[in-house]
Protein backbone atom coordinates (compact mmCIF):
# COMPACT_ATOMS: atom_id res chain seq x y z
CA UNK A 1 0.00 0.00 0.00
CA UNK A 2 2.88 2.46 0.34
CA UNK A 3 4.79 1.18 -2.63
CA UNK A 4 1.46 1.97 -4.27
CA UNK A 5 1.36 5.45 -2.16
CA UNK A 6 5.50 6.82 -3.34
CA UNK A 7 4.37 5.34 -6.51
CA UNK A 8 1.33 7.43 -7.03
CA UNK A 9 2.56 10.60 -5.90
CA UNK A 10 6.32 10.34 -8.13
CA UNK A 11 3.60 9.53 -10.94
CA UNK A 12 1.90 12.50 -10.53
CA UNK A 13 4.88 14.56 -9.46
CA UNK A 14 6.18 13.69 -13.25
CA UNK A 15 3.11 14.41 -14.87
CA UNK A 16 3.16 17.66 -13.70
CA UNK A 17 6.44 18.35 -14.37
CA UNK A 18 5.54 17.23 -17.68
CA UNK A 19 2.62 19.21 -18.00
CA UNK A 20 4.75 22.32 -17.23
CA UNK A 21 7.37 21.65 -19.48
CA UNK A 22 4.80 21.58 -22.44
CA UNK A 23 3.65 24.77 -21.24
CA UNK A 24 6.45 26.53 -21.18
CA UNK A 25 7.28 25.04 -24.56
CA UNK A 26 4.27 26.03 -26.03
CA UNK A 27 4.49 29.70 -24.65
CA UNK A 28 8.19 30.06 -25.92
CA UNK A 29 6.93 28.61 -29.34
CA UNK A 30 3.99 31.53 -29.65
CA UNK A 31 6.25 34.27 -28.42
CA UNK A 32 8.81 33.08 -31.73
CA UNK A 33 5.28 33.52 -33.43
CA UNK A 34 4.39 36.19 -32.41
CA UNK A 35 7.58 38.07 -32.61
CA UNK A 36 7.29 36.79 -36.48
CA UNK A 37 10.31 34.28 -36.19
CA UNK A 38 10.06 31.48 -38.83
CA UNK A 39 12.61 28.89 -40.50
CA UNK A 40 13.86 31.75 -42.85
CA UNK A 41 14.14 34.30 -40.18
CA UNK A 42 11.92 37.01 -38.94
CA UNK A 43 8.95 37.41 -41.10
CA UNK A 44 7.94 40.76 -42.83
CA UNK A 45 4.40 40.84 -44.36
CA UNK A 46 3.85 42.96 -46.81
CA UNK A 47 -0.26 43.15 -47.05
CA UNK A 48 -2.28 44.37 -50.81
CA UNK A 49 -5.83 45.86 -50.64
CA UNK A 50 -7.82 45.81 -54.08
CA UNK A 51 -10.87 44.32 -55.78
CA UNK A 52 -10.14 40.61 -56.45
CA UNK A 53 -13.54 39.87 -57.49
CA UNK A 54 -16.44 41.69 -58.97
CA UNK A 55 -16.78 44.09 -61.47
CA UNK A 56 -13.29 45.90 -60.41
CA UNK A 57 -11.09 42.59 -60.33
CA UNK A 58 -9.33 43.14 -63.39
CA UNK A 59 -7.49 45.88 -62.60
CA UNK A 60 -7.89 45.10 -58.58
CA UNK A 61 -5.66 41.71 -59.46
CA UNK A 62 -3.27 43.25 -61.79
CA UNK A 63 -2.01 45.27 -59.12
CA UNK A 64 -1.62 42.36 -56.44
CA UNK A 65 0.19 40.53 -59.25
CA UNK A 66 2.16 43.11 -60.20
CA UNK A 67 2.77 43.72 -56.39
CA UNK A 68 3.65 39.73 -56.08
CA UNK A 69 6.02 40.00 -58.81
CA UNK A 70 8.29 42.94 -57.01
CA UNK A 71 7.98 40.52 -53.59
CA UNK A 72 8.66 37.51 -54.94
CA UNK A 73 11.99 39.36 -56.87
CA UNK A 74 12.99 40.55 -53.79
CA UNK A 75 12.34 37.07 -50.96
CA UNK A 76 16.43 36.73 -51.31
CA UNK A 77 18.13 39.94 -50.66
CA UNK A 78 15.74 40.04 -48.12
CA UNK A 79 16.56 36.20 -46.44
CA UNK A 80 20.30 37.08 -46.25
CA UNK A 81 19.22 40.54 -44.26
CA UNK A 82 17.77 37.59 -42.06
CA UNK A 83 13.87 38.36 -42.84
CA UNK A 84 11.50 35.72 -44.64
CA UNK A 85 8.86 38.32 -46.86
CA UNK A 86 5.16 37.21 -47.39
CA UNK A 87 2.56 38.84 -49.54
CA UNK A 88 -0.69 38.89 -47.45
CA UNK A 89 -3.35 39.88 -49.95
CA UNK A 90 -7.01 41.33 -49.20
CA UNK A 91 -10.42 41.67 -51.09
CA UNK A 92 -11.07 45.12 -50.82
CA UNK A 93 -14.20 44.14 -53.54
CA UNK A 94 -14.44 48.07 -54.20
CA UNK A 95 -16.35 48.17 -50.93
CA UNK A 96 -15.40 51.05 -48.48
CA UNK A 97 -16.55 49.37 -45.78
CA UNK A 98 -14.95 46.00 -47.06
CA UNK A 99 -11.83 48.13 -47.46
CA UNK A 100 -12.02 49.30 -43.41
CA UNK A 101 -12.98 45.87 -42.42
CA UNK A 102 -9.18 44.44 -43.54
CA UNK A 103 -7.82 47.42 -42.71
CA UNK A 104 -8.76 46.51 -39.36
CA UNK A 105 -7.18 43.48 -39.49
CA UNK A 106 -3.91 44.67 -41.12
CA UNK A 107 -3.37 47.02 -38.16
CA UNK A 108 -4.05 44.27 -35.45
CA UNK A 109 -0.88 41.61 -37.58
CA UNK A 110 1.89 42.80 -36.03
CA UNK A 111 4.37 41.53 -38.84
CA UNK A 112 2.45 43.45 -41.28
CA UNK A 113 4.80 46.62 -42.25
CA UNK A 114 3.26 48.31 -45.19
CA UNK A 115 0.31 48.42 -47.98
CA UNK A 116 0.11 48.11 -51.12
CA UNK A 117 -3.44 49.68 -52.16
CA UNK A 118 -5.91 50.21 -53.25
CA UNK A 119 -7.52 50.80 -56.82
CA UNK A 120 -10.48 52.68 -55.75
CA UNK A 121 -10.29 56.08 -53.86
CA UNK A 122 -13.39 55.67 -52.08
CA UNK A 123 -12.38 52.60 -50.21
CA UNK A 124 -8.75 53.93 -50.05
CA UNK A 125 -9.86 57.10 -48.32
CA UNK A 126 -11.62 55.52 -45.32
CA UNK A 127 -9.07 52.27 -44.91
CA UNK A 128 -5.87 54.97 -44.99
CA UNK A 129 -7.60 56.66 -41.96
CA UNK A 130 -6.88 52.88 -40.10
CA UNK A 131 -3.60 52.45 -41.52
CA UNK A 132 -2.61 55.88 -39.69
CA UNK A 133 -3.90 55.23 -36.78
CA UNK A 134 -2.44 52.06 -36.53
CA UNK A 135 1.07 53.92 -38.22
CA UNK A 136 1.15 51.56 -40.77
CA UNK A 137 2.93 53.05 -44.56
CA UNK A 138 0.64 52.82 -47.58
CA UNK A 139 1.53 53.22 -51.06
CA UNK A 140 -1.03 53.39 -53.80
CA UNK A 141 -0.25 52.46 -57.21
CA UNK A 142 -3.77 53.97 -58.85
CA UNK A 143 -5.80 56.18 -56.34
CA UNK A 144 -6.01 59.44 -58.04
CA UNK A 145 -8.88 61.09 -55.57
CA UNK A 146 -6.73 64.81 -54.53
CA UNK A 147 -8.53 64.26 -50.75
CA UNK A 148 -5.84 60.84 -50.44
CA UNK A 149 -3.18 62.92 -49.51
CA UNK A 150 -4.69 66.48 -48.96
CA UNK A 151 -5.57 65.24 -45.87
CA UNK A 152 -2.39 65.47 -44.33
CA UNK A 153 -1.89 62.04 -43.29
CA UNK A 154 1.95 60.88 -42.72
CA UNK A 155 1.33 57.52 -43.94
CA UNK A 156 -0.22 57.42 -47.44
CA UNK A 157 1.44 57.80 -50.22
CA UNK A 158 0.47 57.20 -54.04
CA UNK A 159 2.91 56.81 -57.11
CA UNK A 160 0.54 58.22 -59.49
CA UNK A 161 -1.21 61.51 -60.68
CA UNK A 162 -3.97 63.05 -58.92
CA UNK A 163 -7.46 64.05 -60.13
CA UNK A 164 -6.82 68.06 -60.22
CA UNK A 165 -3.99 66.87 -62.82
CA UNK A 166 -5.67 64.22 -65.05
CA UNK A 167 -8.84 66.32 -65.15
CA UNK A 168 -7.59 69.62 -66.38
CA UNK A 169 -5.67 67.79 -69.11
CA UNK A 170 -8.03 65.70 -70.46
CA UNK A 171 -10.59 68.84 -70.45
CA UNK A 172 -7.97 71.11 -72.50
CA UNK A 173 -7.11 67.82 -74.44
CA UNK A 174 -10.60 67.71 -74.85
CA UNK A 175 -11.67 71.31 -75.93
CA UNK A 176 -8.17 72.19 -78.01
CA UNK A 177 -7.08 68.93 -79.93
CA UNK A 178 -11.10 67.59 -80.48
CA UNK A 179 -12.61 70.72 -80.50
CA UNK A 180 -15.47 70.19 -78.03
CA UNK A 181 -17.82 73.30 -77.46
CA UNK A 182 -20.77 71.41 -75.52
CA UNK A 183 -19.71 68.70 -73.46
CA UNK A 184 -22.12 66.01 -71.75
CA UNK A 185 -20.29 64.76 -68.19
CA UNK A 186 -21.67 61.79 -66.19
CA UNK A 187 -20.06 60.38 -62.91
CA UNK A 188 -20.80 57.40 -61.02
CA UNK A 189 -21.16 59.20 -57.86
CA UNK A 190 -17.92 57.68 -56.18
CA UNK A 191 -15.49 59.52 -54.68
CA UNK A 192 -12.92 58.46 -57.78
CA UNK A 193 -16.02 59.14 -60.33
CA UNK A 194 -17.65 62.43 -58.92
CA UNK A 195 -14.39 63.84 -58.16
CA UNK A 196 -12.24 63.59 -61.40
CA UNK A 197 -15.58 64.29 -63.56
CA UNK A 198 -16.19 67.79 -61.37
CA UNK A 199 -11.69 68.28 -62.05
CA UNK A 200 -12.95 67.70 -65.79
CA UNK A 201 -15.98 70.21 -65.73
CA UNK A 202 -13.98 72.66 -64.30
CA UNK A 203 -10.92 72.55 -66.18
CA UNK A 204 -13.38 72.06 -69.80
CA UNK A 205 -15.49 75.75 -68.37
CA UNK A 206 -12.46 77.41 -67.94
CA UNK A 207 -10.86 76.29 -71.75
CA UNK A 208 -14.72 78.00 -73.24
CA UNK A 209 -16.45 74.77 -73.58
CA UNK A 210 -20.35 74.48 -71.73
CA UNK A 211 -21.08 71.97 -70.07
CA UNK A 212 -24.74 70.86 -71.19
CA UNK A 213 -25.01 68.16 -68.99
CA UNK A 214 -24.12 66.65 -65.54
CA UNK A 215 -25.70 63.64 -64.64
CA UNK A 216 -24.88 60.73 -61.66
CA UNK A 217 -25.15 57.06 -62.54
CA UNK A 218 -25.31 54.10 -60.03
CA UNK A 219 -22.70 51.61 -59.85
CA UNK A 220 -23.87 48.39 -60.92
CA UNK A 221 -26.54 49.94 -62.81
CA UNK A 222 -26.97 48.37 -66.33
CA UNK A 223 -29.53 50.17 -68.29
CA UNK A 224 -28.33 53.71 -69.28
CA UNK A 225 -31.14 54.70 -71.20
CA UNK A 226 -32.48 57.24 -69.62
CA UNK A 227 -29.52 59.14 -69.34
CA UNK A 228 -28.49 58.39 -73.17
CA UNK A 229 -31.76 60.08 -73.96
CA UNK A 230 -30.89 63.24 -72.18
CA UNK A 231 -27.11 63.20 -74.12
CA UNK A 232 -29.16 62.64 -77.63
CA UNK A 233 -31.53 65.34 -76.70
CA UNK A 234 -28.67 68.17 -76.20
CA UNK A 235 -26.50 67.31 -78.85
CA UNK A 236 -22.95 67.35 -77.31
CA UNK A 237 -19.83 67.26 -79.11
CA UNK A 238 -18.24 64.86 -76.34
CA UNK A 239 -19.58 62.91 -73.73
CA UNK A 240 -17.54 62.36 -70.56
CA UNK A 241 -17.47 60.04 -68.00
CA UNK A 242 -15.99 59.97 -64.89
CA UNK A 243 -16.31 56.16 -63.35
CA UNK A 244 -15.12 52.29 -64.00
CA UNK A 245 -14.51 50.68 -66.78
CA UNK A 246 -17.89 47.84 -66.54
CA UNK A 247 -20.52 51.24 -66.44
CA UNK A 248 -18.32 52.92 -68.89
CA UNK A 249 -17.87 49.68 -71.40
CA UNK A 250 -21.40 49.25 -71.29
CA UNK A 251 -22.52 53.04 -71.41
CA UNK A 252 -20.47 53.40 -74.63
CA UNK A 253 -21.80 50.33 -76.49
CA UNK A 254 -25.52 51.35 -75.37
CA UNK A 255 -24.89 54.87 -76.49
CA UNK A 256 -23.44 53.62 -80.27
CA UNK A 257 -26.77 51.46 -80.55
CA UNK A 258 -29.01 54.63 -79.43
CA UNK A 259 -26.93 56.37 -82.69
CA UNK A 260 -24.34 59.14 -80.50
CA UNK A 261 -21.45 58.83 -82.72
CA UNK A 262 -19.54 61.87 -80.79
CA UNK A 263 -16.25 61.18 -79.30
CA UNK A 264 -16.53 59.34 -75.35
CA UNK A 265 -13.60 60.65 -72.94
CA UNK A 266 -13.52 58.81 -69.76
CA UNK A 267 -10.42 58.51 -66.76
CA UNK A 268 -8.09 55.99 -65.85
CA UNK A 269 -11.25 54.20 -64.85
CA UNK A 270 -11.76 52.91 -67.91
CA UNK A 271 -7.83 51.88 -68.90
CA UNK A 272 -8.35 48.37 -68.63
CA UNK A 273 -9.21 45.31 -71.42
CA UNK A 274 -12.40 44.40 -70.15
CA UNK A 275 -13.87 48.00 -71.40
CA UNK A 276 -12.56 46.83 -75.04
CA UNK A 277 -14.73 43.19 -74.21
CA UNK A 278 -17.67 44.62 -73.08
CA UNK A 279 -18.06 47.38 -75.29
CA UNK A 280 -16.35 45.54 -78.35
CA UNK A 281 -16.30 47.74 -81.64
CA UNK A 282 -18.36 50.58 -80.22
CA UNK A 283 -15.08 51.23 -78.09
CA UNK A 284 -13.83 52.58 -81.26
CA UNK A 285 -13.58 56.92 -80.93
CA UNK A 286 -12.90 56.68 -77.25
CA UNK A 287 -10.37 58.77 -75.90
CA UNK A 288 -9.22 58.16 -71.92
CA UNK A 289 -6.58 59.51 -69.50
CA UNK A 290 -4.66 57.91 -67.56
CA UNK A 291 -2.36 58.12 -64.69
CA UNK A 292 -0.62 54.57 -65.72
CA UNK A 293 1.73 55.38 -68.61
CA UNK A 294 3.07 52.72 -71.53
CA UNK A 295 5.05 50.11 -69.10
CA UNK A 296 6.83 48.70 -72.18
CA UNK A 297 8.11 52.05 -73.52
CA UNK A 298 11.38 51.25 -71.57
CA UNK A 299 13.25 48.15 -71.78
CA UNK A 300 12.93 47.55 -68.34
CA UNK A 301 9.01 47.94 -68.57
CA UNK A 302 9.54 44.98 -71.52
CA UNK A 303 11.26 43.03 -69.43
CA UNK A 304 8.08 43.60 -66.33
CA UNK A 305 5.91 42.50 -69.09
CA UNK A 306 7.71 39.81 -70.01
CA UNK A 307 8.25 38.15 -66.80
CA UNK A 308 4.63 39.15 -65.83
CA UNK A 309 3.56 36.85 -68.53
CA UNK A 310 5.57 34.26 -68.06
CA UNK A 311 4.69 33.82 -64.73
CA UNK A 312 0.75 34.53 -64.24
CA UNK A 313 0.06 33.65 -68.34
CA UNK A 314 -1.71 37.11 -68.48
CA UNK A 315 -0.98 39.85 -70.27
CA UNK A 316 -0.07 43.42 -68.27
CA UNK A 317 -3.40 45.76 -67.28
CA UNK A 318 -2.44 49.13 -67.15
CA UNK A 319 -1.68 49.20 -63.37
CA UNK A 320 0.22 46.15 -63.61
CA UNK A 321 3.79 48.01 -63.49
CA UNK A 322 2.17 50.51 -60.66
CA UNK A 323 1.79 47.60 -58.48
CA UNK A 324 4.93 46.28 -59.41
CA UNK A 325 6.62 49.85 -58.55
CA UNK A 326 4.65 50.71 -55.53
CA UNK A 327 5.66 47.49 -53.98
CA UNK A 328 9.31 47.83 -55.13
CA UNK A 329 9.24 51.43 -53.51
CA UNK A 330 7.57 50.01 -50.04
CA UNK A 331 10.48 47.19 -50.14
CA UNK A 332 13.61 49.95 -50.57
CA UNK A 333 12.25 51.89 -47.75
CA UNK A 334 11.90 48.40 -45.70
CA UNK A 335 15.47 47.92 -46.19
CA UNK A 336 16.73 51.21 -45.94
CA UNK A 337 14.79 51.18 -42.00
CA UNK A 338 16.43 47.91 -41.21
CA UNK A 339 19.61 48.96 -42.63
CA UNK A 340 19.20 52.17 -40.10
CA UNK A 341 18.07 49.79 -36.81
CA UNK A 342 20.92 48.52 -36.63
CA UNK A 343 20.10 45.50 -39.00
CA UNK A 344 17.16 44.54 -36.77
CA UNK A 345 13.66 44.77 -37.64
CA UNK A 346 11.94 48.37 -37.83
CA UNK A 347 9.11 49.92 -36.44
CA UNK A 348 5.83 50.75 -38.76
CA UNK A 349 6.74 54.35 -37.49
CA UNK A 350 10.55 54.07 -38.79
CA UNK A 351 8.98 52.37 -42.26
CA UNK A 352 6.61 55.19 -42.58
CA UNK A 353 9.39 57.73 -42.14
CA UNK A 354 11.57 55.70 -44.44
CA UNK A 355 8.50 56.04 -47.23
CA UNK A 356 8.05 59.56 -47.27
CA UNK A 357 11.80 60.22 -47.50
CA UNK A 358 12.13 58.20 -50.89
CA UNK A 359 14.01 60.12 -53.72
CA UNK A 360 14.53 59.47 -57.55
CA UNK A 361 13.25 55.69 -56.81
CA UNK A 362 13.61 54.63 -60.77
CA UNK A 363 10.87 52.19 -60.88
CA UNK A 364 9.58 50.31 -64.21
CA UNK A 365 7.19 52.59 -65.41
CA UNK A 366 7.73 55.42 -63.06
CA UNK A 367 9.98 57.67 -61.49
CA UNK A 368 9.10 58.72 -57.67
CA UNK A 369 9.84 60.99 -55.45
CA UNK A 370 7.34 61.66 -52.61
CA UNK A 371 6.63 65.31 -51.41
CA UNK A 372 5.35 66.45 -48.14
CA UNK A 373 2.09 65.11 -48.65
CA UNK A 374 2.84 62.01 -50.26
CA UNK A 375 2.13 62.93 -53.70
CA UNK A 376 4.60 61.38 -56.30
CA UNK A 377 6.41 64.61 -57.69
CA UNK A 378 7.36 62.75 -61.18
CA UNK A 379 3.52 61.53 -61.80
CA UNK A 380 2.35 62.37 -65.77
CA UNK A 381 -0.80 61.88 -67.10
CA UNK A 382 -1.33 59.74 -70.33
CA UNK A 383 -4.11 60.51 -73.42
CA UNK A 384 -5.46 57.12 -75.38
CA UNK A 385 -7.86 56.90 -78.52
CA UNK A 386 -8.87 53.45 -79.15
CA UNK A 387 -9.04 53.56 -82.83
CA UNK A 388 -9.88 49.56 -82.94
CA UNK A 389 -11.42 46.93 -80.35
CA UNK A 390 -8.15 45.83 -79.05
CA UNK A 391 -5.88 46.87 -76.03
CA UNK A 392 -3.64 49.09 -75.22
CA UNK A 393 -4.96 52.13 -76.89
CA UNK A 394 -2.63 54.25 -78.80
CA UNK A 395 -1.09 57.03 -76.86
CA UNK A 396 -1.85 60.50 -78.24
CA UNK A 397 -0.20 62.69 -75.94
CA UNK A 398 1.93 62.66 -72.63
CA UNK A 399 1.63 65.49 -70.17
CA UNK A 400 4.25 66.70 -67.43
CA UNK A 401 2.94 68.50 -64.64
């Protein structure tokens, strides 16, 4: 009975000391996680925000690929620094409060140092206000809204042109090189849409052309006719629109069938392949800015293309290079913080700072330099006229601010 006793009590004596062992073990092992420590060293997330499905995805996935394609480039250099990169993407689904819901959880990963994001400024504008608070660096390969960056905040950044630029010169593109006198604008009522459209109105006024129309459309919306009937019945030499490539694809081809044969003008919206397949040959006398300029006009923009295809067996969309360059810009200021820590991993703060301070960054497509507010100092604005159903347009003119 007391052989039975010792025995009982050096059993559970070793159970417990078992049991506390595992513990411990299994504390130590989620402080390596959460710490970020894996087999490759610490680990850096790098997190995308754009529309991966609906009627946005094709130009929402271009950029994460094109964002992929800089990580993926990069996982090396990056390995012998002792970091392991990862490319955490999200499904902003052009939904603002989509957009704030994985901003949310962005902010809360600790190993998550930067953004790449988004396409649309209306989910960009409310998800940036997260990534401040939270001090986390975005960089934004296509948001063109002026209020991303007027807003002061000290981490968002974009690579491209804003809305007070691309309007102005499509509008005197517009009213000099077409000659448009009466101009018909519609918007889709986004931030993106209503804002560039009332940059166009304003910039078209002040070249002498009216404006004889200004009318909102409804994202999703598929039947335009009532609005097409108001364009036929004042007779414009130009219909603009400021909004998304699947309204403005469809707008266009309804418009051709109602018989308005005038030249359509739309924004960077619309620079994508799936306006050429939805509208098909009534695409044809459409004229669009763009903040993304002609990524294979430089050999190295070939050589993005090239590799782009090679890898995801797509063709480049025309933000394909922006995400590419936005991510390549988020990585140099990555390593340029570590570099700074001492080798050791940075804060979001020290990344941030590290962002804004980027200089004569030669990207693929781009050359960036950030200003005070974020705002990319070498942005242009592109002109396109699709003279057939295919994709890229042909660039008509290149403007410098």
């Amino acid at each position: 009975m007391k052989r039975k006793k010792v025995f009982s009590i050096f059993t559970s004596a070793t159970l417990a000391i078992g049991l506390l062992t595992g513990c411990s073990a299994d504390k130590t092992s989620q402080t390596s996680k959460n710490n970020g420590e894996a087999g490759g060293g610490t680990v850096i997330k790098i997190a995308t925000q754009s529309p991966l499905s609906g009627g946005a995805a094709t130009l929402g996935e271009s950029i994460k690929l094109g964002a992929q394609l800089a990580l993926e480039e990069q996982k090396e250099k990056f390995e012998k620094l002792g970091f392991k990169l990862e490319l955490v993407p999200y499904d902003d689904q052009a939904d603002p409060k989509k957009g704030v819901a994985n901003a949310q959880l962005i902010g809360a990963d600790q190993q998550v140092l930067g953004v790449v994001g988004h396409l649309n400024s209306g989910v960009a504008i409310p998800s940036s206000e997260i990534y401040e608070k939270y001090n986390i660096p975005m960089v934004s390969p296509a948001n063109t809204a002026t209020d991303v960056t007027d807003r002061g905040l000290k981490t968002v950044n974009r690579i491209c042109a804003r809305d007070d630029f691309q309007g102005p010169a499509g509008a005197k593109f517009a009213v000099e090189k077409l000659g448009a006198k009466k101009i018909f604008i519609i918007q889709d009522k986004t931030a993106y849409g209503t804002g560039l459209a009332e940059a166009f109105k304003k910039g078209a006024e002040e070249a002498g052309a009216e404006i004889v129309g200004f009318e909102g459309i409804t994202i999703g919306e598929k039947d335009f006719n009532g609005v097409l009937n108001q364009v036929l019945a004042k007779k414009p030499d130009l219909v603009y629109f400021g909004g998304m490539y699947t309204e403005g694809g469809m707008l266009i081809k309804q418009a051709r069938d109602k018989g308005i044969t005038v030249p359509f003008m739309g924004g960077d919206g619309m620079d994508s392949s799936t306006l050429v397949e939805i509208a098909g040959d009534a695409v044809k006398n459409t004229f669009i800015t763009s903040a993304a300029g002609v990524a294979t006009a430089t050999e190295a923009g070939k050589q993005f293309a090239e590799k782009y295809k090679q890898k995801f067996g797509k063709n480049i969309e025309s933000y394909s290079a922006y995400g590419y360059d936005a991510m390549a810009v988020l990585l140099k200021a990555i390593e340029e913080a570590i570099k700074a820590n001492g080798n050791k991993l940075p804060t979001r703060e020290q990344v941030a700072d590290a962002v804004r301070k980027v200089q004569d960054y030669e990207g693929v497509v781009t050359k960036v330099s950030f200003d005070e507010k974020g705002d990319n100092k070498y942005a242009k604005i592109y002109i396109y006229k699709f003279e057939e159903a295919t994709y890229p347009a042909r660039l008509e003119d290149e403007v410098s601010k």
